[in-house]
Protein backbone atom coordinates (compact mmCIF):
# COMPACT_ATOMS: atom_id res chain seq x y z
CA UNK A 1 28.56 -110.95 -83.66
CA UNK A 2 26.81 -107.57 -84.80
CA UNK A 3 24.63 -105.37 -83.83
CA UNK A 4 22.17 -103.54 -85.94
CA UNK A 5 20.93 -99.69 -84.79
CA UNK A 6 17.06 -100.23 -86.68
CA UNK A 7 16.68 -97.21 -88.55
CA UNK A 8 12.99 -95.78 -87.81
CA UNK A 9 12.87 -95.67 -91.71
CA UNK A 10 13.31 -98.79 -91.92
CA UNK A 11 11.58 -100.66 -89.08
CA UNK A 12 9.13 -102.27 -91.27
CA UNK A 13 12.13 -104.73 -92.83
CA UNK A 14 12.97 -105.57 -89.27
CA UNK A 15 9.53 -106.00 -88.34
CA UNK A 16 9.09 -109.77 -88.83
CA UNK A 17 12.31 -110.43 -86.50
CA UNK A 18 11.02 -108.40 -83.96
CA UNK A 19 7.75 -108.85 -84.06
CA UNK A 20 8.61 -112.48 -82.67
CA UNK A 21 10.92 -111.47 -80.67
CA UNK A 22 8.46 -109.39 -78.92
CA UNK A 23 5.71 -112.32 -79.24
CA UNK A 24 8.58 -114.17 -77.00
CA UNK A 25 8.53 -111.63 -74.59
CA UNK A 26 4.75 -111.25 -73.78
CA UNK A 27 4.52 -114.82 -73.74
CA UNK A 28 7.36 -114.66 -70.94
CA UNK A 29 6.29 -111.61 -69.25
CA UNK A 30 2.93 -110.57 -70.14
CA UNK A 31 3.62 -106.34 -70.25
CA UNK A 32 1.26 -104.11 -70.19
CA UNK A 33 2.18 -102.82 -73.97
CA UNK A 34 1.46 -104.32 -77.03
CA UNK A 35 3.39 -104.83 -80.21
CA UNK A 36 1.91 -102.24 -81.58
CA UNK A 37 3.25 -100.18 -78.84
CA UNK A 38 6.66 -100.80 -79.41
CA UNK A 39 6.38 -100.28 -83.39
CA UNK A 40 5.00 -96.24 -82.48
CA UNK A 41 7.55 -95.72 -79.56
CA UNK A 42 10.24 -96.89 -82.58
CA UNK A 43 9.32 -95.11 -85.91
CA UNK A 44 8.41 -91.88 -83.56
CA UNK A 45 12.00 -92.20 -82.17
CA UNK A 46 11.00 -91.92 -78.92
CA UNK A 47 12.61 -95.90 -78.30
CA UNK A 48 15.50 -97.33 -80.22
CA UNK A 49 16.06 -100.78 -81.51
CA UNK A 50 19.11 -102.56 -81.50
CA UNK A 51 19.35 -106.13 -83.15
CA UNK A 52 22.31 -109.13 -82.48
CA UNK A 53 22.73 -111.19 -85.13
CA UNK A 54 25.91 -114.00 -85.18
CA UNK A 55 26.60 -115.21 -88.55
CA UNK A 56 24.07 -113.09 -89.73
CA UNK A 57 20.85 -115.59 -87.89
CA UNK A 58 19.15 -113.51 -85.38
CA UNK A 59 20.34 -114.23 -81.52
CA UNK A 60 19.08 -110.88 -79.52
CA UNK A 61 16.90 -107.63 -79.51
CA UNK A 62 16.60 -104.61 -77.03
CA UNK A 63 14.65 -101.74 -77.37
CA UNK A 64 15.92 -98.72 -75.10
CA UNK A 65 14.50 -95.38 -74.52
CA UNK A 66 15.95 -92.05 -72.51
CA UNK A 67 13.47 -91.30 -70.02
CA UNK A 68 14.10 -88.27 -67.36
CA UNK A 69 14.58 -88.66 -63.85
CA UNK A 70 11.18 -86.66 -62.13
CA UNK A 71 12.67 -83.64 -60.55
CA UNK A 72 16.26 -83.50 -61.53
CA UNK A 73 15.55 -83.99 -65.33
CA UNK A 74 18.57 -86.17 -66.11
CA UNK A 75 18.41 -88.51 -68.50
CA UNK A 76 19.43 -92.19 -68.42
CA UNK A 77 19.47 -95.05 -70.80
CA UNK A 78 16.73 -97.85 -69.88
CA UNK A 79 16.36 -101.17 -71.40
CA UNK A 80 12.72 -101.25 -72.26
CA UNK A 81 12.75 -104.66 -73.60
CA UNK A 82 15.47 -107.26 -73.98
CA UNK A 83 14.36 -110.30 -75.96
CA UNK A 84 17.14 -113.59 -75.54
CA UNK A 85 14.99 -116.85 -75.53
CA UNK A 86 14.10 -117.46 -78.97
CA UNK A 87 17.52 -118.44 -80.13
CA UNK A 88 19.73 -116.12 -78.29
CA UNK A 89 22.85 -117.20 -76.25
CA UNK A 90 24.35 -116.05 -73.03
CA UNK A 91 27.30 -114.36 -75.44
CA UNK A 92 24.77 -112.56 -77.55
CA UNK A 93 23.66 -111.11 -74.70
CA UNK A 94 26.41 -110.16 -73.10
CA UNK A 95 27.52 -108.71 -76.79
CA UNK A 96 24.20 -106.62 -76.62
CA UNK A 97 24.79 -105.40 -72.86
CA UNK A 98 28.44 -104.60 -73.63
CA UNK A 99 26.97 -102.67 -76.46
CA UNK A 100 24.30 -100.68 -74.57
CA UNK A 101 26.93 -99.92 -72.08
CA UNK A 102 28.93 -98.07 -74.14
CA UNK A 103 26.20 -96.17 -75.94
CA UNK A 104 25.10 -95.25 -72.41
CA UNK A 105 28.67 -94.04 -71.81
CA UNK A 106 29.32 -92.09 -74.98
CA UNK A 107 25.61 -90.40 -73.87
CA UNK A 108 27.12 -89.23 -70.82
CA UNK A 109 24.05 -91.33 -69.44
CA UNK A 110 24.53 -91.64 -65.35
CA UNK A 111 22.99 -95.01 -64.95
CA UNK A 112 21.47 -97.46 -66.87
CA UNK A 113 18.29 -98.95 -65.73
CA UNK A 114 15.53 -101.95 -66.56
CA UNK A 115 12.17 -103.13 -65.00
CA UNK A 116 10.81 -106.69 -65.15
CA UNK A 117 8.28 -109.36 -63.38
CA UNK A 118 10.60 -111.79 -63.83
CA UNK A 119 12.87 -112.40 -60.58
CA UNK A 120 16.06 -113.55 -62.32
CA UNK A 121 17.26 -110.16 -63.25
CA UNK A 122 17.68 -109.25 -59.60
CA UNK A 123 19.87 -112.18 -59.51
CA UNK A 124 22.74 -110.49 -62.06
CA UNK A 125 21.89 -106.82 -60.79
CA UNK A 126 21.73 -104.47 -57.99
CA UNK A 127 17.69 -104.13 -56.81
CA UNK A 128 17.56 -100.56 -56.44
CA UNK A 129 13.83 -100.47 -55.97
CA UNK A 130 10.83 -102.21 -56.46
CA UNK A 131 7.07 -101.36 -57.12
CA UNK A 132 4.71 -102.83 -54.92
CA UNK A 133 0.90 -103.71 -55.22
CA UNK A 134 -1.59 -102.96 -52.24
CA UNK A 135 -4.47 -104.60 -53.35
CA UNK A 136 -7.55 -102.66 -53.48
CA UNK A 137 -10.12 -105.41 -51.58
């Protein structure tokens, strides 16, 4: 398997790939971005993009950005978006994880953290927190 680092430069050749991807995902999860979205937070290199590909088909995408803990500063790596369903596999997954692991590590990046709707996720990682809505009637 490889991964490929999308080069801001040269997001619009990726942009079909992950522009399904990312269909695949709001379908799933219904965010509160849009594609659009993640194309600015990309070429303005405030996210990064990181394909899997095995035998050069497409199997994975996450998009990760370095946001700042609120009073200490430190930054972390967070996994914005993971994409897997569309023809991903459990080992192009954990490929991709492995992967973003590392780069956290070589950042000197204290944690690395994700947010999602979708319940599984607490089911392969610690729940550290959660967000809670009071409704307002």
């Amino acid at each position: 398997m490889d991964i490929v680092a999308v080069n801001p430069a040269e997001l619009r050749a990726h942009w079909p790939t992950m522009s399904r991807a990312l269909d695949s995902v709001i379908q799933a999860a219904s965010p509160d971005w849009i594609k659009e979205d993640v194309f600015h937070e990309i070429k303005s290199k405030a996210a990064m993009a990181y394909l899997i590909y095995e035998r050069g088909e497409y199997r994975s995408l996450f998009v990760l950005t370095q946001p700042s803990e609120e009073f200490s500063g430190t930054r972390h790596l967070h996994i914005w978006i993971a994409e897997n369903d569309l023809s991903g596999t459990a080992e192009s997954y954990e490929f991709g994880l492995a992967a973003i692991k590392r780069m956290a590590a070589q950042l000197g990046a204290p944690k690395l953290t994700l947010e999602s709707p979708r319940a599984g996720w607490a089911k392969r990682f610690k729940l550290l927190s959660a967000t809670l809505e009071v409704p307002l009637t």
